[in-house]
Protein backbone atom coordinates (compact mmCIF):
# COMPACT_ATOMS: atom_id res chain seq x y z
CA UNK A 1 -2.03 14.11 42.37
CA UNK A 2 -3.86 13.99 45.40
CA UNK A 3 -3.75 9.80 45.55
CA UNK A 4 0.03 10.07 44.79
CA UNK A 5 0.74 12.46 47.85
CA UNK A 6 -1.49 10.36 50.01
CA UNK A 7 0.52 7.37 48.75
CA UNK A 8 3.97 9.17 49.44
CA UNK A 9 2.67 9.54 52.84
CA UNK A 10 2.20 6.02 53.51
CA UNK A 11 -1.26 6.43 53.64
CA UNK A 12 -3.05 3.92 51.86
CA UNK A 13 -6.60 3.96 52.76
CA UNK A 14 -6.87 7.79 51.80
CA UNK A 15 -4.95 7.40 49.09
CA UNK A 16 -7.38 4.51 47.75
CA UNK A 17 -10.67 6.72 48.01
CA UNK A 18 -8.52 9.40 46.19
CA UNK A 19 -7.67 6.74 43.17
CA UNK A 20 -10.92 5.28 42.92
CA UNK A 21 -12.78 7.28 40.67
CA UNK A 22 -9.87 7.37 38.67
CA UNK A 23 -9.45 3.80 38.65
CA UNK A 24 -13.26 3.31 37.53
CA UNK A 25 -12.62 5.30 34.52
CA UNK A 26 -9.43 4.10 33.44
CA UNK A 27 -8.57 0.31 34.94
CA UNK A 28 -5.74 -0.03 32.72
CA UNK A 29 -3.67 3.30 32.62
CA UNK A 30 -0.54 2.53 33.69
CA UNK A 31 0.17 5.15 35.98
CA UNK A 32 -3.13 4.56 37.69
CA UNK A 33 -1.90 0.78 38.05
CA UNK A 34 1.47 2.20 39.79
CA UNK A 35 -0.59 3.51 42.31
CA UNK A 36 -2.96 1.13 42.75
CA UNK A 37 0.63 -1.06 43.19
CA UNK A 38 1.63 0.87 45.76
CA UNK A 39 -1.56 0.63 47.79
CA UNK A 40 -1.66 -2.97 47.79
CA UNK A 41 2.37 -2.73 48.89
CA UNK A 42 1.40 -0.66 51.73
CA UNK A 43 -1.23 -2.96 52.71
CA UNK A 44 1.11 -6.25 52.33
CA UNK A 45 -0.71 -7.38 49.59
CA UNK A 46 2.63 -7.90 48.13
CA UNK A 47 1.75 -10.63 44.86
CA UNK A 48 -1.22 -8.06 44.01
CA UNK A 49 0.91 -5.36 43.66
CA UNK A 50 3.52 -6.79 41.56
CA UNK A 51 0.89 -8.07 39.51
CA UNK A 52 -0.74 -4.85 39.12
CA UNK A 53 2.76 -3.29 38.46
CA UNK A 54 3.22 -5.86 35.94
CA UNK A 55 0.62 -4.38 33.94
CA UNK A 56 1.84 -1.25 33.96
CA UNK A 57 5.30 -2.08 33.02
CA UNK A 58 3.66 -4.04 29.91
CA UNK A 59 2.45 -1.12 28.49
CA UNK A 60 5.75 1.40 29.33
CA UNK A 61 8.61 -1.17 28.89
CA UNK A 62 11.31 1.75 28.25
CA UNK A 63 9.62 4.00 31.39
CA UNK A 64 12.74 4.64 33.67
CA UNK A 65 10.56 5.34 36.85
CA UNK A 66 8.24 2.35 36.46
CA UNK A 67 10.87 -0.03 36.56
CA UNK A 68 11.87 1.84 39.38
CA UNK A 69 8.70 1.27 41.15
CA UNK A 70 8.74 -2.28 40.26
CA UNK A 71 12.43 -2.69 41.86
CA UNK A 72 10.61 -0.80 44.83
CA UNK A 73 7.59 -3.44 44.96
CA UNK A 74 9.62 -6.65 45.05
CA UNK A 75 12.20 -4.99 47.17
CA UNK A 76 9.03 -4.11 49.99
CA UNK A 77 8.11 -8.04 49.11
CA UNK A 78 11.39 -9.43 50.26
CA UNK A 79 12.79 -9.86 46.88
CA UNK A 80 16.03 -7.91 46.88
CA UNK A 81 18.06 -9.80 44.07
CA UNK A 82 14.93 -9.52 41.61
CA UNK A 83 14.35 -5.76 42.79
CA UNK A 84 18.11 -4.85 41.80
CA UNK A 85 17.90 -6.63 38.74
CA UNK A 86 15.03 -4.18 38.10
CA UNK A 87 16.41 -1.21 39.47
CA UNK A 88 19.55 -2.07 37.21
CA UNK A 89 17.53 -1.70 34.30
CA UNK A 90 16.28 1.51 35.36
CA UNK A 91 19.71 2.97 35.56
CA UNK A 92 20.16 1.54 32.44
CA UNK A 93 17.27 3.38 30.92
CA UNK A 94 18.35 6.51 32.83
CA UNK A 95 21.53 7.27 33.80
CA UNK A 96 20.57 10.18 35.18
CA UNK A 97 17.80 9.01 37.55
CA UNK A 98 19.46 9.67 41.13
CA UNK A 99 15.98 7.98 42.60
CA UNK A 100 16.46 4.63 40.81
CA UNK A 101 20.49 4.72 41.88
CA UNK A 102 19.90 5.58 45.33
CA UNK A 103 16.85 2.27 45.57
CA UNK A 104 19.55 0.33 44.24
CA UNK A 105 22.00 1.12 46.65
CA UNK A 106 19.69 -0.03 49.26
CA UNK A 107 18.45 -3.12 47.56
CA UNK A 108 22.41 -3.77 47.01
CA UNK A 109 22.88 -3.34 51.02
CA UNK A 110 20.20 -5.57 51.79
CA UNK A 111 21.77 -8.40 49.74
CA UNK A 112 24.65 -8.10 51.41
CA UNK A 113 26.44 -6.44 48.61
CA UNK A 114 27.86 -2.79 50.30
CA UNK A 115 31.52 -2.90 48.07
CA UNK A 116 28.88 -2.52 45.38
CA UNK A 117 26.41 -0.56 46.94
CA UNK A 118 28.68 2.33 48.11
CA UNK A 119 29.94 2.86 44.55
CA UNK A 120 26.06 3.18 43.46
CA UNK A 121 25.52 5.49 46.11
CA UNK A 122 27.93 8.07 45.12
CA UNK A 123 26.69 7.78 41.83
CA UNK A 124 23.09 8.79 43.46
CA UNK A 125 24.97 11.46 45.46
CA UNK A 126 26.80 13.07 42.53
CA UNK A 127 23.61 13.20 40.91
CA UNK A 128 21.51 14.64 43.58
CA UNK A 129 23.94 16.43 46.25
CA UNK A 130 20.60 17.10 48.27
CA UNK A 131 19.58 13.03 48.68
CA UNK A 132 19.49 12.93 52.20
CA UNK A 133 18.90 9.58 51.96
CA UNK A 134 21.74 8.38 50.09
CA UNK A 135 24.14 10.90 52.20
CA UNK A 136 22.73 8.95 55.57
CA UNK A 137 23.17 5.78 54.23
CA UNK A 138 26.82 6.25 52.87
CA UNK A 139 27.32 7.35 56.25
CA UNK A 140 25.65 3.92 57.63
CA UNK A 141 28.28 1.59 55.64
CA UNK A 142 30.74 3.99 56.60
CA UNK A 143 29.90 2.89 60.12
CA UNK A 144 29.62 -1.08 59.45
CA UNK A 145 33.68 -0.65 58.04
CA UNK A 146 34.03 0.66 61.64
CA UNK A 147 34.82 4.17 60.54
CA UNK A 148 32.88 5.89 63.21
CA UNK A 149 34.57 9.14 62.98
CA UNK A 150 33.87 9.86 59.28
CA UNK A 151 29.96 8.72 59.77
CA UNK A 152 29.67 11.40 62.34
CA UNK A 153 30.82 14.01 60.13
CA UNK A 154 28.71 13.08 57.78
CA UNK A 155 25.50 12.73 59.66
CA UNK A 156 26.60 16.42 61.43
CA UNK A 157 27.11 18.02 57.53
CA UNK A 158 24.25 16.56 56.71
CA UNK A 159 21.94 17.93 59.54
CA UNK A 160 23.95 21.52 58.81
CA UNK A 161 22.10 21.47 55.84
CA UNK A 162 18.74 20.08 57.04
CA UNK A 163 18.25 20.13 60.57
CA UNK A 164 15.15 17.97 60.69
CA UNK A 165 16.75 15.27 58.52
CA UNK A 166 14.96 12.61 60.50
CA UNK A 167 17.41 9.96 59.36
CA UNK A 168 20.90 11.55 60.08
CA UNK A 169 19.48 12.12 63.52
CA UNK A 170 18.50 8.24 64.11
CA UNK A 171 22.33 7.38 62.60
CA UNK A 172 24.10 9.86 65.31
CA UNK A 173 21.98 8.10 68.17
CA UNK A 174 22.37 4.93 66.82
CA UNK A 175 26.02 4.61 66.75
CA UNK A 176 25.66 3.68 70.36
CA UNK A 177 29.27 4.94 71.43
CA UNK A 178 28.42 9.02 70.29
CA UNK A 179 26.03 10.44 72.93
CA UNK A 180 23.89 13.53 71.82
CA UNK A 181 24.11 16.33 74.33
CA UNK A 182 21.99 18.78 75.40
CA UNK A 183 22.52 21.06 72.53
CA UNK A 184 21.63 18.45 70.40
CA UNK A 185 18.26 17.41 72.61
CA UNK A 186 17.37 21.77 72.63
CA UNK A 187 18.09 21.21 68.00
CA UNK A 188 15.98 18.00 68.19
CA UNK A 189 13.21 19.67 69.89
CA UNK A 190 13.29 23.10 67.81
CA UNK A 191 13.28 20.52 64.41
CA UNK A 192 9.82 18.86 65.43
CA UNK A 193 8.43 22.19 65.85
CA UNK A 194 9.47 23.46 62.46
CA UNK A 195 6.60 23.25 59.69
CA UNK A 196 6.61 20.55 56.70
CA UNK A 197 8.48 18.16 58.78
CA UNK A 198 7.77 14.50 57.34
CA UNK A 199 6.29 11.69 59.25
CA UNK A 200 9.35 9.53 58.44
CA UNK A 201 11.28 12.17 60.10
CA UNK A 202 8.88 13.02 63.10
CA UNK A 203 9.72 9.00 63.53
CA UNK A 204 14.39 9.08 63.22
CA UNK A 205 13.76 12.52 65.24
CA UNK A 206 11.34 10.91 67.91
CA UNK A 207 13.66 7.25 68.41
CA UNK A 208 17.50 9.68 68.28
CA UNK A 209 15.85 12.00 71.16
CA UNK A 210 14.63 8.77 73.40
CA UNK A 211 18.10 7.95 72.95
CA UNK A 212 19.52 11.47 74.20
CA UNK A 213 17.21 11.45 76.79
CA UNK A 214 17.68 8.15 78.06
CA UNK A 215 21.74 8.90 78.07
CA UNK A 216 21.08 12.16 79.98
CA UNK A 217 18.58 10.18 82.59
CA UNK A 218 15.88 11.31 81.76
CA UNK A 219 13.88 8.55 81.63
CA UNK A 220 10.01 9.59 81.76
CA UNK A 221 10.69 11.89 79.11
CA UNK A 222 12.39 9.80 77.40
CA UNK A 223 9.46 7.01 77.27
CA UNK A 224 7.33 9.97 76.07
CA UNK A 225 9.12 10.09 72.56
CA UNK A 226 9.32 6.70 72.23
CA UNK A 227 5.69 6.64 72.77
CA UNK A 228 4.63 9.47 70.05
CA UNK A 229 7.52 7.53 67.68
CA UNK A 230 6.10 4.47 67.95
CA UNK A 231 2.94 5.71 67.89
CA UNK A 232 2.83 7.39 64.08
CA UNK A 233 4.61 4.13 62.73
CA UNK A 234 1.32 2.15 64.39
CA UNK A 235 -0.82 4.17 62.13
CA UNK A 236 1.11 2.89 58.54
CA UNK A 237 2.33 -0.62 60.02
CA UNK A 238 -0.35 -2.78 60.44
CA UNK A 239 0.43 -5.85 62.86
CA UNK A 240 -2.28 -8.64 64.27
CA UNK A 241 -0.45 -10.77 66.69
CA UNK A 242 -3.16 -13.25 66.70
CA UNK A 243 -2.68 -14.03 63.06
CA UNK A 244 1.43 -13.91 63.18
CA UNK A 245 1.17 -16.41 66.10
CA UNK A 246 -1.26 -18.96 64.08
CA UNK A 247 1.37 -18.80 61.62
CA UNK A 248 4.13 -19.67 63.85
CA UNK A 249 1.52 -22.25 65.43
CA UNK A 250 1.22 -23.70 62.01
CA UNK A 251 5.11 -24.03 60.70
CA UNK A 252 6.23 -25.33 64.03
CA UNK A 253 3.42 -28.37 63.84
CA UNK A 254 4.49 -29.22 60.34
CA UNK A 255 7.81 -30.01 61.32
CA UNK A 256 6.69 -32.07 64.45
CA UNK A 257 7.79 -34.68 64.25
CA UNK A 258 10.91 -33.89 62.23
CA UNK A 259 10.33 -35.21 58.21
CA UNK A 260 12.40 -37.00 56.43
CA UNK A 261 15.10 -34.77 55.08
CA UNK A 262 17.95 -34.32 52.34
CA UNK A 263 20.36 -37.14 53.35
CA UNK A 264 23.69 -36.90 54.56
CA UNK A 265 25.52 -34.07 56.26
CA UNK A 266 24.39 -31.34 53.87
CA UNK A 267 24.76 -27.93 55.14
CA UNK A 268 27.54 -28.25 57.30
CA UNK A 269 29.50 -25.53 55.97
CA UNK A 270 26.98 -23.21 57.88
CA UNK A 271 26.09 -21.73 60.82
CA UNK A 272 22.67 -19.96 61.83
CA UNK A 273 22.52 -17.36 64.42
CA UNK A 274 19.04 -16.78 65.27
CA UNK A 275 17.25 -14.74 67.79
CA UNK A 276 14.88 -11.80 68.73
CA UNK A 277 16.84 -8.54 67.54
CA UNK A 278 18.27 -7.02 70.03
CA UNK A 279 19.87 -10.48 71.91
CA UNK A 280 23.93 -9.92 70.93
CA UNK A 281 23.09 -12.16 67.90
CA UNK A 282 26.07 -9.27 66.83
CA UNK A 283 27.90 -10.46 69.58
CA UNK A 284 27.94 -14.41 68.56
CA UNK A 285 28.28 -13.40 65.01
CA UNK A 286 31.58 -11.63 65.76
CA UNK A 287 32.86 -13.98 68.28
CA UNK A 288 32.46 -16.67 65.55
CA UNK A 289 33.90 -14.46 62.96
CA UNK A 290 36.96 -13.93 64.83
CA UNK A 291 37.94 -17.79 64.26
CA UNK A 292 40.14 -18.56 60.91
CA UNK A 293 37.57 -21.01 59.75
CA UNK A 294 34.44 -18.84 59.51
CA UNK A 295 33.26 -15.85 57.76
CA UNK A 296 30.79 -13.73 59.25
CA UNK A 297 27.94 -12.94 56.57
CA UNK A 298 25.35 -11.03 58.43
CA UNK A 299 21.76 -10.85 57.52
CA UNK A 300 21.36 -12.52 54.76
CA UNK A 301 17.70 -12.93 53.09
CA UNK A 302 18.53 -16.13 51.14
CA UNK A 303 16.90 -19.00 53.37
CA UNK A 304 13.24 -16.96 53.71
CA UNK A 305 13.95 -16.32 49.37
CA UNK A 306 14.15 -19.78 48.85
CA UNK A 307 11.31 -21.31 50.75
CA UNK A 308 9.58 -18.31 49.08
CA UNK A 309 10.83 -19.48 45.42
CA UNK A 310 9.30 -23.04 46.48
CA UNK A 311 5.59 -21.44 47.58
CA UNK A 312 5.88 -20.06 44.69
CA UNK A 313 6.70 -23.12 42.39
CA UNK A 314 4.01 -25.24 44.07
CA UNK A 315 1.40 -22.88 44.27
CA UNK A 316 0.79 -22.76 47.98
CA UNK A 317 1.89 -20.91 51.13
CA UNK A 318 4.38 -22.31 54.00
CA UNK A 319 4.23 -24.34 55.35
CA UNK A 320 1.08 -26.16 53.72
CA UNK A 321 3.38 -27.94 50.96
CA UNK A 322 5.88 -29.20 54.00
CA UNK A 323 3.99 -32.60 54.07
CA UNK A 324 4.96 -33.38 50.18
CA UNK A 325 8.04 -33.04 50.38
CA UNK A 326 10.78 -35.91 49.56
CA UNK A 327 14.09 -35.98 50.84
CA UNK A 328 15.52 -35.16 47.59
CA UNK A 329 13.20 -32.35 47.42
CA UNK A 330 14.74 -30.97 50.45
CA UNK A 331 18.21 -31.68 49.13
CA UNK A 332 17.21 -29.11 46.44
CA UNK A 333 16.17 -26.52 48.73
CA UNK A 334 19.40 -27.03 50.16
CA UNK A 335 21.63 -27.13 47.33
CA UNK A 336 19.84 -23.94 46.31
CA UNK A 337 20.14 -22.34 49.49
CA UNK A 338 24.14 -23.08 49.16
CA UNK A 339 24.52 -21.98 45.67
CA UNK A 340 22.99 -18.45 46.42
CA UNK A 341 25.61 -18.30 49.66
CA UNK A 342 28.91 -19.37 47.60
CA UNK A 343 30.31 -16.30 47.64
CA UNK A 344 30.36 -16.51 51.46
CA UNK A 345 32.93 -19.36 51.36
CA UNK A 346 35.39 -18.64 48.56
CA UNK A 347 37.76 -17.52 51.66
CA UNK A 348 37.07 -19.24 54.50
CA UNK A 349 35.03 -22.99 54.65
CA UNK A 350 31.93 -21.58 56.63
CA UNK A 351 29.93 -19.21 56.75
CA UNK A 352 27.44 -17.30 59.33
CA UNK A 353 24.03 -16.41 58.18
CA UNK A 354 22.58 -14.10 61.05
CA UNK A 355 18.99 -13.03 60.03
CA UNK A 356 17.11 -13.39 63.39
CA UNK A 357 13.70 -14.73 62.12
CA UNK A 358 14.96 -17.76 60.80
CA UNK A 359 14.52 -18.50 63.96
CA UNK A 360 10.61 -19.40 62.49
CA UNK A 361 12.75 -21.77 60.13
CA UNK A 362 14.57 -23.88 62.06
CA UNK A 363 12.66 -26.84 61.25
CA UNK A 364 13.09 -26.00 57.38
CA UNK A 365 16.92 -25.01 57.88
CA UNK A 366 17.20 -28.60 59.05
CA UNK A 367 15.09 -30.29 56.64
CA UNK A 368 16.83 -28.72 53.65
CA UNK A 369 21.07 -28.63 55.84
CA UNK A 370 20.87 -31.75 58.20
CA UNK A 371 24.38 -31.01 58.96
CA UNK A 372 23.92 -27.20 59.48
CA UNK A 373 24.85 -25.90 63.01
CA UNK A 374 21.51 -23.40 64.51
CA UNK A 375 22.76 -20.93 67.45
CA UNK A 376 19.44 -19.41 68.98
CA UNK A 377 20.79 -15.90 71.21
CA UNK A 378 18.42 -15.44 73.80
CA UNK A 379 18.56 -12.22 76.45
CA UNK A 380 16.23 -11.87 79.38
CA UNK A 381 12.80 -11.36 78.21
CA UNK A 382 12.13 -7.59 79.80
CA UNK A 383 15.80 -5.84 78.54
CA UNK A 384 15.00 -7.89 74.77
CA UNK A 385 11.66 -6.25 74.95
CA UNK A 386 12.20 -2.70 75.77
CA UNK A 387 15.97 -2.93 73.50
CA UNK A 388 13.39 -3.66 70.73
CA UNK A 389 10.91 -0.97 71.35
CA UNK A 390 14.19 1.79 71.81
CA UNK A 391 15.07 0.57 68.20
CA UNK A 392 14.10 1.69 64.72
CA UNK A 393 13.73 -1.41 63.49
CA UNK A 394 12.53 -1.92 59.92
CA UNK A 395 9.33 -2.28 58.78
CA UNK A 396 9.35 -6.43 58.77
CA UNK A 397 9.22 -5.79 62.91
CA UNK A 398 5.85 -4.41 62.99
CA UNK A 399 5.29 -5.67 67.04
CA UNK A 400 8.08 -3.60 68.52
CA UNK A 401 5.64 -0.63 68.44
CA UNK A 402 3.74 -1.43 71.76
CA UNK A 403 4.08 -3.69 74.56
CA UNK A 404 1.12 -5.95 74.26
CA UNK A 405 2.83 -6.91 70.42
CA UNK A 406 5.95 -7.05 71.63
CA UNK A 407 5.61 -9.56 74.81
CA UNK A 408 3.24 -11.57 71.81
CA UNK A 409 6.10 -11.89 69.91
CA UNK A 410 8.47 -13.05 72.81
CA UNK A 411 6.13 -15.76 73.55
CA UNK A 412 6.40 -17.23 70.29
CA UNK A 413 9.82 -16.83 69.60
CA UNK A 414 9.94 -18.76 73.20
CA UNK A 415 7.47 -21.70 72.31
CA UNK A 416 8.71 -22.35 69.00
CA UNK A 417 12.75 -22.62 69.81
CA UNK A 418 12.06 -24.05 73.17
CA UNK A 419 10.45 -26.83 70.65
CA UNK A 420 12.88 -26.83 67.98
CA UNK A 421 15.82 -27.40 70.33
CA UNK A 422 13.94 -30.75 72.30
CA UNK A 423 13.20 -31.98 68.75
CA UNK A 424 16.84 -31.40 67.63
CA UNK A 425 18.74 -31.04 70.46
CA UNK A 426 22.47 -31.99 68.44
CA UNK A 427 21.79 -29.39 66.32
CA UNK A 428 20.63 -26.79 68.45
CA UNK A 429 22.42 -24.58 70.80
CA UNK A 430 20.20 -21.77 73.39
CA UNK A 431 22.75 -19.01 74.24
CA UNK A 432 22.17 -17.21 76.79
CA UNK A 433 23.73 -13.44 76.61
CA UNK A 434 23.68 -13.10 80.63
CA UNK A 435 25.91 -16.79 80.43
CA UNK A 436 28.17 -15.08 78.32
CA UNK A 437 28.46 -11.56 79.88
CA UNK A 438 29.14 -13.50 83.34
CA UNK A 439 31.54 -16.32 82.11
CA UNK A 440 32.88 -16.03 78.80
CA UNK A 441 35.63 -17.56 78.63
CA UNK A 442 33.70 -21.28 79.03
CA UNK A 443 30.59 -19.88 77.06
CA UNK A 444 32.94 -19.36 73.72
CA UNK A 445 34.50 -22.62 74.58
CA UNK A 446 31.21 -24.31 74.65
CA UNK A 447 29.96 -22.61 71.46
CA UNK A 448 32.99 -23.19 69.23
CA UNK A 449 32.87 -27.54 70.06
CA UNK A 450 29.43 -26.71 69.29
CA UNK A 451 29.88 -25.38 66.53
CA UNK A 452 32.36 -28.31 65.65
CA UNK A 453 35.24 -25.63 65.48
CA UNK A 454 38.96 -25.98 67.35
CA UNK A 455 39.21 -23.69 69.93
CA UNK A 456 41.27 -20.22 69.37
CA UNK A 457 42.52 -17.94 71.16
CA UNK A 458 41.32 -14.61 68.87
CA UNK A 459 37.78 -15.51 69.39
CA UNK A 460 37.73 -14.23 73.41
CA UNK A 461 39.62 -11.25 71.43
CA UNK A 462 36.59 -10.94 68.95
CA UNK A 463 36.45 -7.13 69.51
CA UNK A 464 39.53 -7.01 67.21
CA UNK A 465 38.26 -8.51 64.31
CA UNK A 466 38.01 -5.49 61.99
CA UNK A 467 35.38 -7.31 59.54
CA UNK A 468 32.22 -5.21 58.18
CA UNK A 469 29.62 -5.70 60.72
CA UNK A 470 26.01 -4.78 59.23
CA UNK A 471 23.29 -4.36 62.38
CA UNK A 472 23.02 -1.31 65.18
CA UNK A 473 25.61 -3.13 67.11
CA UNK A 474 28.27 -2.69 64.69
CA UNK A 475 30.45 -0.26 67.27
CA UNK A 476 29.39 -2.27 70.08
CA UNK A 477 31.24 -5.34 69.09
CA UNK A 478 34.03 -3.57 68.31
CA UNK A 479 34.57 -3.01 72.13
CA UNK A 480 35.59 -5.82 75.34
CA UNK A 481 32.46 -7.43 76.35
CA UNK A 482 30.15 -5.04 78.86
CA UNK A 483 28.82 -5.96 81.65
CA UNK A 484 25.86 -2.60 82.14
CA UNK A 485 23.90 -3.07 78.99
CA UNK A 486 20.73 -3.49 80.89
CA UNK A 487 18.56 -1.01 81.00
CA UNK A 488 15.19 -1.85 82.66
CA UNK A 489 16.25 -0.90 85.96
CA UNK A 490 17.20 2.94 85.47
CA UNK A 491 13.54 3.07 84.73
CA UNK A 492 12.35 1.28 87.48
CA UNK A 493 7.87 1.16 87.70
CA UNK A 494 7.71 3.26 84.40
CA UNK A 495 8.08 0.20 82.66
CA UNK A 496 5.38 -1.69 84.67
CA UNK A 497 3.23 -1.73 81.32
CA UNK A 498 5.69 -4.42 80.31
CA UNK A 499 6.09 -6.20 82.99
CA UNK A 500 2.49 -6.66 83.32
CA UNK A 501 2.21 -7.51 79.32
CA UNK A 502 5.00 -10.09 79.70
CA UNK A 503 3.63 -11.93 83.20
CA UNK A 504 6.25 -10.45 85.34
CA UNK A 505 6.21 -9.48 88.73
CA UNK A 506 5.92 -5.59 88.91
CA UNK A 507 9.00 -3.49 89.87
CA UNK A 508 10.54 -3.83 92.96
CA UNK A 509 13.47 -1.38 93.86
């Protein structure tokens, strides 16, 4: 009991000295190996813990809840499709398990899949009425169909009910267009204060007041609950920027000089949007979107899946099998990559894949879609920064949590598309946000003959498209293009720190 609250609490290390004895005596109970699963989750150790889940799952093969927690394992390993096929089967097993519905509903999301996963969801709901979870994230796809009205009514029945519901507080503050007041900063406060508040929650609570703060100008307090927010998520995320950028180091020298690649034009029904989150990756998505030719997907997980499925096949990590690759070899990665994404083009011809870290893939991407188009959104390095550290981002962002990470991060994401682009320099377009803010008229025209699209007229009306749009900038885009989305300067020497940590100049009013 003790190892299983310690592993509800994300803490893994406590939660291991708790299991151990147990895990001595008994190395092949099955609920000891669930929790020895989700140690090695927390940890990363994500093949161990399926492995180790495996096990478990061998020896209760009609257990409901463990085929929940496997769902949960490959989900936290990037394997969404695999984790709903699991989750499925728990549902199947029990019907009545709200847990297993609501995972699915957020497995479903992160393929892509929200027609589906709303109807899951309010199967979770109607089974739990207290999920707070599910409720908040109902309330989230409400948002992405642009109804921002009924998401705030949710969030606000929601936190009726449970005032420090951590995650209904985050969705209010990040809607971007609904500013918290004062009442809501006073509630905010008073819920951090109140006894058996979660972690998780301390975290939503701590990111939606920087955000009321920051709206109300107050900006030093405002840095102060960024800092304690970021600050508990340090102590469960584990990040070593050393190691990340060796691994960048390593995938961009593989593909340097370019290898030889699937032949032909394959690929060029789609477009990549890469970036650093945070860059109006949104913004390029819709803009794209808004022409009669392409379909805006959004983040889809497919291209990292793949070269994942091929690791796996060989028996090696990327990039170390790069070098024995064929071109039809590539062609298959390719092929594969395209018959996952079908569904994307059964309306219009192309298609928009937007996850920002393919940015690491570009290489890859152009190995495997010679004729794929790669749009790489770039913002000024400071407002990218500090937009990343304001934002909850999900657990695969791990350096957003300080500025030493985060300027890290930057650098790479700077040396490896700055050599990408010279290597392929057809297929690869730098956009500049600050280009497009200050001319963008001739920016759009530039990226649609990029692009190899005909010019039209709705995309400088892209604010009009009323597709879903799945990332925090869902209302933004629905607006005209602003022109005061930086931030940096309302702050003024209180972000020094990262200026220093990026190689600027300090601030100079």
């Amino acid at each position: 009991m003790a190892a299983g609250q310690a592993l509800d609490a994300g803490r893994a290390d406590e939660a291991d000295r708790h299991l151990a004895k147990a895990l001595a005596a008994h190395p092949d109970h099955p609920e000891v190996l669930r929790m020895k699963a989700g140690i090695l989750s927390l940890r990363g150790q994500h093949p161990d813990a399926i492995r180790a889940m495996q096990r478990a799952l061998d020896q209760r093969p009609q257990d409901a809840p463990s085929w929940n927690t496997m769902g949960s394992l490959l989900g936290a390993a990037g394997d969404y499709e695999a984790a709903a096929r699991m989750l499925r089967r728990a549902c199947e097993l029990r019907p009545d398990l709200a847990l297993a519905w609501y995972n699915l509903g957020v497995m479903l999301t992160k393929c892509v899949r929200n027609d589906e996963a709303i109807g899951v969801l309010q199967r979770a709901v109607a089974l739990s009425p207290a999920h707070v979870d599910a409720r908040a994230l109902l309330a989230d796809l409400l948002r992405t169909q642009g109804k921002v009205g009924e998401a705030v009514a949710e969030y606000r029945r929601l936190l009726a009910e449970q005032p420090a519901a951590g995650i209904a507080w985050w969705g209010l503050a990040d809607l971007k267009t609904h500013q918290l007041d004062e009442s809501d900063i006073a509630r905010m406060r008073a819920a951090l204060q109140l006894g058996g508040v979660s972690e998780n929650d301390r975290v939503n609570i701590g990111f939606a007041l920087a955000k009321a703060l920051d709206d109300a100008g107050r900006y030093a307090e405002s840095l102060d609950a960024l800092a304690g927010a970021n600050a508990i998520v340090r102590r469960y995320l584990a990040w070593s920027a050393p190691a990340f950028s060796a691994s960048v180091a390593a995938i961009s020298d593989a593909f340097d000089p370019p290898p030889a690649g699937a032949p032909g034009a394959l690929g060029r029904e789609a477009i990549f949007v890469v970036s650093l989150p945070r860059s109006g990756s949104t913004l390029i998505e819709q803009i794209l979107a808004a022409h009669s030719s392409v379909e805006g997907a959004g983040e889809l997980p497919d291209l990292p899946q793949v070269i994942a499925e091929e690791s796996r096949r060989r028996g090696k990590p990327f990039p170390q099998w790069v070098g024995e690759m064929q071109p039809a070899d590539w062609a298959a990665l390719g092929e594969r990559y395209l018959e996952r994404t079908a569904r994307w083009r059964r309306e219009r011809p192309r298609f928009i894949d937007k996850l920002p870290n393919n940015w690491m893939y570009i290489g890859a991407i152009l190995a495997m879609l010679p004729g794929a188009r790669i749009v790489v959104c770039r913002r000024d390095p400071l407002e990218t920064c500090f937009s990343c550290y304001r934002q909850k981002l999900d657990a695969n962002n791990g350096y957003a949590r300080n500025f030493e990470d985060l300027a890290a991060f930057w650098r790479d994401f700077d040396r490896s598309v700055t050599r990408s682009a010279a290597l392929h320099p057809e297929s690869v377009r730098e956009n500049g946000y600050e280009a497009l803010v200050a001319d963008p008229q001739a920016q759009i025209r530039e990226l649609l003959a990029f692009c190899q699209l005909p010019f039209e007229e709705a995309c400088l009306h892209f604010h009009e498209n009323k597709r879903e749009v799945r990332s925090p900038s869902a209302t933004q885009v629905r607006q005209p293009l602003r022109r005061d989305t930086a931030r940096s300067s309302r702050y003024g020497s209180l972000l020094d720190p990262l200026r220093k940590a990026l190689g600027l100049p300090a601030y100079a009013p």
